[in-house]
PDB file of N, CA and C in Angstrom:
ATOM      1  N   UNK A   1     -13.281 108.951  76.469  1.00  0.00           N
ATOM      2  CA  UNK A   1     -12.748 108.454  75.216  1.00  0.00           C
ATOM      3  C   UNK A   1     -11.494 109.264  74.852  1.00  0.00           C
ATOM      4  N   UNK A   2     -10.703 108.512  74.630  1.00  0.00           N
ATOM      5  CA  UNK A   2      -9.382 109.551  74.214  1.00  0.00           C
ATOM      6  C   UNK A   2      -9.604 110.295  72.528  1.00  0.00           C
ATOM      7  N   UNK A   3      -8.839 111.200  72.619  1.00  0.00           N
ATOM      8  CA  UNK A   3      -8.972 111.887  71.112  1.00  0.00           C
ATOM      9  C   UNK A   3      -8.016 111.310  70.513  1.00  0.00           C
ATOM     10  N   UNK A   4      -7.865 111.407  69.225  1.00  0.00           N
ATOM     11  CA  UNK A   4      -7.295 110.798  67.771  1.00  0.00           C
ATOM     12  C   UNK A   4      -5.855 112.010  67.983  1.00  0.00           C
ATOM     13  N   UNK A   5      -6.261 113.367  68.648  1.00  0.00           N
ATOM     14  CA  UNK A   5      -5.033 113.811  69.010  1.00  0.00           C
ATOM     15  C   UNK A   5      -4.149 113.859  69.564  1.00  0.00           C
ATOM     16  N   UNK A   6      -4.438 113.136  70.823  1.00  0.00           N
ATOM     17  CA  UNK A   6      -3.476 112.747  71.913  1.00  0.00           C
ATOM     18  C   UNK A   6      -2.340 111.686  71.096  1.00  0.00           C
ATOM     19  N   UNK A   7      -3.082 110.983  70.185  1.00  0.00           N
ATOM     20  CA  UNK A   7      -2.208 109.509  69.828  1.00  0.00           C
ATOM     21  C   UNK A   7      -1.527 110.140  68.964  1.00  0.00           C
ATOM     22  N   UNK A   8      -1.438 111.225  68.440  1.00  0.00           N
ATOM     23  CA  UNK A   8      -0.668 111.897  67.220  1.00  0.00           C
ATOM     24  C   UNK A   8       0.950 111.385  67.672  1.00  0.00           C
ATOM     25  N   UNK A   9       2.184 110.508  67.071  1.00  0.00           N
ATOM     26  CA  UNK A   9       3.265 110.830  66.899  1.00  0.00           C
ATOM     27  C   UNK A   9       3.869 111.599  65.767  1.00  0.00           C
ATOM     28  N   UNK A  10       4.549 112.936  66.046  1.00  0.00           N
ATOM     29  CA  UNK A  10       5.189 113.757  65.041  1.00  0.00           C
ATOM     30  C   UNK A  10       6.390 112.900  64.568  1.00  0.00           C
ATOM     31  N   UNK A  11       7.272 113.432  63.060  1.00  0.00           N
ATOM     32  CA  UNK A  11       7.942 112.414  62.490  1.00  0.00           C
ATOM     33  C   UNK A  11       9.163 112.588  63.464  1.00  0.00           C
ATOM     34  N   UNK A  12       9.228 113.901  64.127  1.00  0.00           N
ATOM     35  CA  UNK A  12      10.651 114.055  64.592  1.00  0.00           C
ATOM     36  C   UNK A  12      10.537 112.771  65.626  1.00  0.00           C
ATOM     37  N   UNK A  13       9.665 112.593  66.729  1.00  0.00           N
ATOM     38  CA  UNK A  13       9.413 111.798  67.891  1.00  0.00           C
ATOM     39  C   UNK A  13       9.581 110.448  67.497  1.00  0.00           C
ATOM     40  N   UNK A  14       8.926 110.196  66.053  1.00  0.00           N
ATOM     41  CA  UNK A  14       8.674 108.916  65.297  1.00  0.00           C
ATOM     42  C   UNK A  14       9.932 108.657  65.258  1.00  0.00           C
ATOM     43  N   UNK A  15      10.426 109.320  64.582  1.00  0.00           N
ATOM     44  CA  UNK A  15      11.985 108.835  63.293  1.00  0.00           C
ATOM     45  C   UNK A  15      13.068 108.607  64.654  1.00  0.00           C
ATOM     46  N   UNK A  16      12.738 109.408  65.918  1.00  0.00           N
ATOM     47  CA  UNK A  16      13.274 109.400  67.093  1.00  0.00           C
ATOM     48  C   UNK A  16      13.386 107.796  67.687  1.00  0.00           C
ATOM     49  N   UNK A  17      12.143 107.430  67.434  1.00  0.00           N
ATOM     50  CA  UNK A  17      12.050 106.327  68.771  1.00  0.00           C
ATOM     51  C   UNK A  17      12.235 105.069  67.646  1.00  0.00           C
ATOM     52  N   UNK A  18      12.010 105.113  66.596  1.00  0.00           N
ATOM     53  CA  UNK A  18      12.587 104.151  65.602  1.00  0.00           C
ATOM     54  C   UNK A  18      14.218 103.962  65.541  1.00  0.00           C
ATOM     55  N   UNK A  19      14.827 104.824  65.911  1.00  0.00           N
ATOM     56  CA  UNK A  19      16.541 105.027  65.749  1.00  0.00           C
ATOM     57  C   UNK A  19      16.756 104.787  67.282  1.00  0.00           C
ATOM     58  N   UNK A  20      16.205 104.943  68.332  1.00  0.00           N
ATOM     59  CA  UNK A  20      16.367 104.858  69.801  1.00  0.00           C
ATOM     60  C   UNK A  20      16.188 103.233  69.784  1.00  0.00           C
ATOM     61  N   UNK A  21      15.019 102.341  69.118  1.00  0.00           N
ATOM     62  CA  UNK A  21      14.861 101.168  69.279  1.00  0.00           C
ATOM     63  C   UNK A  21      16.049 100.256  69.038  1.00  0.00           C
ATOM     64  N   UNK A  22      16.550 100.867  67.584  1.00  0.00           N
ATOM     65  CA  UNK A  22      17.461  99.861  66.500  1.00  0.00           C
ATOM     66  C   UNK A  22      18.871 100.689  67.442  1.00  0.00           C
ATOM     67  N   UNK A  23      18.945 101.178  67.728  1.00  0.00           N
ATOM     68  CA  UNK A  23      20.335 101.228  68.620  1.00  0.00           C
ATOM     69  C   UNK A  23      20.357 100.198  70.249  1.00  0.00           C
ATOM     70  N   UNK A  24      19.242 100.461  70.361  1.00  0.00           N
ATOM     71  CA  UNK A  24      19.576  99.321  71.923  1.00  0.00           C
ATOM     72  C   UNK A  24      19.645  98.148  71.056  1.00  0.00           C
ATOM     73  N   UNK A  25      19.042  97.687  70.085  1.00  0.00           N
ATOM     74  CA  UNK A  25      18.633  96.545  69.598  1.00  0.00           C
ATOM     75  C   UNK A  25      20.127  96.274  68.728  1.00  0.00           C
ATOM     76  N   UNK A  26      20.836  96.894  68.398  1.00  0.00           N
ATOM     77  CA  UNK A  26      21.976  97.082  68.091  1.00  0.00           C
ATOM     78  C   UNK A  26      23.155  96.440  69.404  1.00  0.00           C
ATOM     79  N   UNK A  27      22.805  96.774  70.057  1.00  0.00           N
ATOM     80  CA  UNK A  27      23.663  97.217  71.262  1.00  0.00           C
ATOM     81  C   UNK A  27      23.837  95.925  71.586  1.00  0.00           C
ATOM     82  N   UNK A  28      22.451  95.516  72.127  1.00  0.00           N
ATOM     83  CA  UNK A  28      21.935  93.915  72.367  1.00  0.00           C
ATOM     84  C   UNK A  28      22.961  92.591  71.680  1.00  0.00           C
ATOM     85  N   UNK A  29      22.573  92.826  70.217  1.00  0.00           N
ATOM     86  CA  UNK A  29      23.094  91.945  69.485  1.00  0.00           C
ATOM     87  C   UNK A  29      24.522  92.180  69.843  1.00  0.00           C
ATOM     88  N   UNK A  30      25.363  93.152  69.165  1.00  0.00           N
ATOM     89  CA  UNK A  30      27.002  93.595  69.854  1.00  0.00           C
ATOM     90  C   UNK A  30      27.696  93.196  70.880  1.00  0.00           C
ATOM     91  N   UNK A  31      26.590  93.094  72.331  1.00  0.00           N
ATOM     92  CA  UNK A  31      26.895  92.448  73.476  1.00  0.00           C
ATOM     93  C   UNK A  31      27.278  91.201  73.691  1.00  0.00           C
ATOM     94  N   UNK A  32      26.178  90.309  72.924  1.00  0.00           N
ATOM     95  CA  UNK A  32      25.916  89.156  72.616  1.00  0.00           C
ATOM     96  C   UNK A  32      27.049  88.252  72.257  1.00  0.00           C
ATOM     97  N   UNK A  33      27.391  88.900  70.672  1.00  0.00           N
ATOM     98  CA  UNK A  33      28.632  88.550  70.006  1.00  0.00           C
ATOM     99  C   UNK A  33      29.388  88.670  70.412  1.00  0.00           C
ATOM    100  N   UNK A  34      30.311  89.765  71.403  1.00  0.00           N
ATOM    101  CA  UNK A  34      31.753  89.597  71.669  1.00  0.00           C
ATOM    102  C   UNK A  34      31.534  88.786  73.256  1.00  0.00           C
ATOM    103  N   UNK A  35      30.433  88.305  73.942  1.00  0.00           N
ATOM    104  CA  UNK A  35      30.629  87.779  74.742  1.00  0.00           C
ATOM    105  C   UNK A  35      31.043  86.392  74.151  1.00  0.00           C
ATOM    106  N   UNK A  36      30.521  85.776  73.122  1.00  0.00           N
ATOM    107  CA  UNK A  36      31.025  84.632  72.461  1.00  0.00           C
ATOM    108  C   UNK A  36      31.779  84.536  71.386  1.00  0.00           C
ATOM    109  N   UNK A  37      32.354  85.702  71.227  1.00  0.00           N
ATOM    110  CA  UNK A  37      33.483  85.723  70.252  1.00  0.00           C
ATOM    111  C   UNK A  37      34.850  85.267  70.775  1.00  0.00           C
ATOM    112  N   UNK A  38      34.892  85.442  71.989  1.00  0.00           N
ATOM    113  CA  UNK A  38      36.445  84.704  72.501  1.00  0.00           C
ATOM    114  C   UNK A  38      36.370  83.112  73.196  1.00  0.00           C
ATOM    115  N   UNK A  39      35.118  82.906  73.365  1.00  0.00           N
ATOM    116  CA  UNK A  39      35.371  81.440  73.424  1.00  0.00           C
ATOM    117  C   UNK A  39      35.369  80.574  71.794  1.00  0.00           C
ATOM    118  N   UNK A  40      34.727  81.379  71.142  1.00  0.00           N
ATOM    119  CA  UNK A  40      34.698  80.482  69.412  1.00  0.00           C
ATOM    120  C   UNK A  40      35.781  80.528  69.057  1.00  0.00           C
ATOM    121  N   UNK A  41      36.894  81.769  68.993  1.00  0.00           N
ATOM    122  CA  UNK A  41      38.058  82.085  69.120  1.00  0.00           C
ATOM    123  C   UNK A  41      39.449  81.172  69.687  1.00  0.00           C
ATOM    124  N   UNK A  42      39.275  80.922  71.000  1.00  0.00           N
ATOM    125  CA  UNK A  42      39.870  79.846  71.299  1.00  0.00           C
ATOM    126  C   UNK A  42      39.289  78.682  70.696  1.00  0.00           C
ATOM    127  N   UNK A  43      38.146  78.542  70.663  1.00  0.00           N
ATOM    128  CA  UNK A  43      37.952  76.925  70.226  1.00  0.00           C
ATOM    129  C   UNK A  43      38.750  76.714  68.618  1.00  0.00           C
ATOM    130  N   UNK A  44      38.474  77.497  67.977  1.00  0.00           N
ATOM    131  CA  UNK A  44      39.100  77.521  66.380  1.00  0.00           C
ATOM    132  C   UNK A  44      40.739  77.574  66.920  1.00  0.00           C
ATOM    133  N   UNK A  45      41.251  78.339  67.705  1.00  0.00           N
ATOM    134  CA  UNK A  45      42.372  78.097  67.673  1.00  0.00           C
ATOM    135  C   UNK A  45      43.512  77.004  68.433  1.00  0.00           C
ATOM    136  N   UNK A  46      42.011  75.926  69.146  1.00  0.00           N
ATOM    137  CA  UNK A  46      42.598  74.814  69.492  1.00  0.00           C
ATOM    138  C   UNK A  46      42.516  73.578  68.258  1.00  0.00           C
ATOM    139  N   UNK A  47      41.440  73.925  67.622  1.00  0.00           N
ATOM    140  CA  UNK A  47      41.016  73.396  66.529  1.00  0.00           C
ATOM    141  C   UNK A  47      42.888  73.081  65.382  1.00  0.00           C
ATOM    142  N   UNK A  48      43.631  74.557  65.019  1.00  0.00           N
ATOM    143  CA  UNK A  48      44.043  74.533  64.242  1.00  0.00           C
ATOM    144  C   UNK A  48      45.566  74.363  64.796  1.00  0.00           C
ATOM    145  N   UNK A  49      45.694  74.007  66.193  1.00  0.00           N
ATOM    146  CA  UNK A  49      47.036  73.784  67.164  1.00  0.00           C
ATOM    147  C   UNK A  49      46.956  72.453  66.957  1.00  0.00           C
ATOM    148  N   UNK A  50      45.546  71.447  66.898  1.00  0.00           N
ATOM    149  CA  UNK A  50      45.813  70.127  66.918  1.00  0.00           C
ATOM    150  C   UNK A  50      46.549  69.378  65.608  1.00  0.00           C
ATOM    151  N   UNK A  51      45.781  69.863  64.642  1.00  0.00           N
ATOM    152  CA  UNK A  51      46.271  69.276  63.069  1.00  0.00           C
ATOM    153  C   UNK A  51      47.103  70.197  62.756  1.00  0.00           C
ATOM    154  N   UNK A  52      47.735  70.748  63.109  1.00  0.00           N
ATOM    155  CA  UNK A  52      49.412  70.937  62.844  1.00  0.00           C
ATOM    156  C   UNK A  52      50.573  70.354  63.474  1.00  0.00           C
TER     157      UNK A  52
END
């Protein structure tokens, strides 16, 4: 049976792997967006070449 101590996370480890998560998870999203930020980019700016 495992002990209730082994599972102990301290806050430093805690507050650690909570800020380690939201940065990849950060990262993720960031990636995401500028991979489709230059095709939306051109599209808006074919968008605003036509009706002028």
């Amino acid at each position: 049976m495992i002990s209730s101590t082994l599972l102990y996370i301290g806050p430093g480890l805690g507050a650690g792997t909570i800020v380690l998560v939201l940065v990849i998870l950060g990262i993720i999203v960031l990636s995401v967006g500028m991979i489709l930020w230059i095709p939306i980019k051109n599209f808006f700016k074919k968008l605003r070449g036509k009706k002028s």
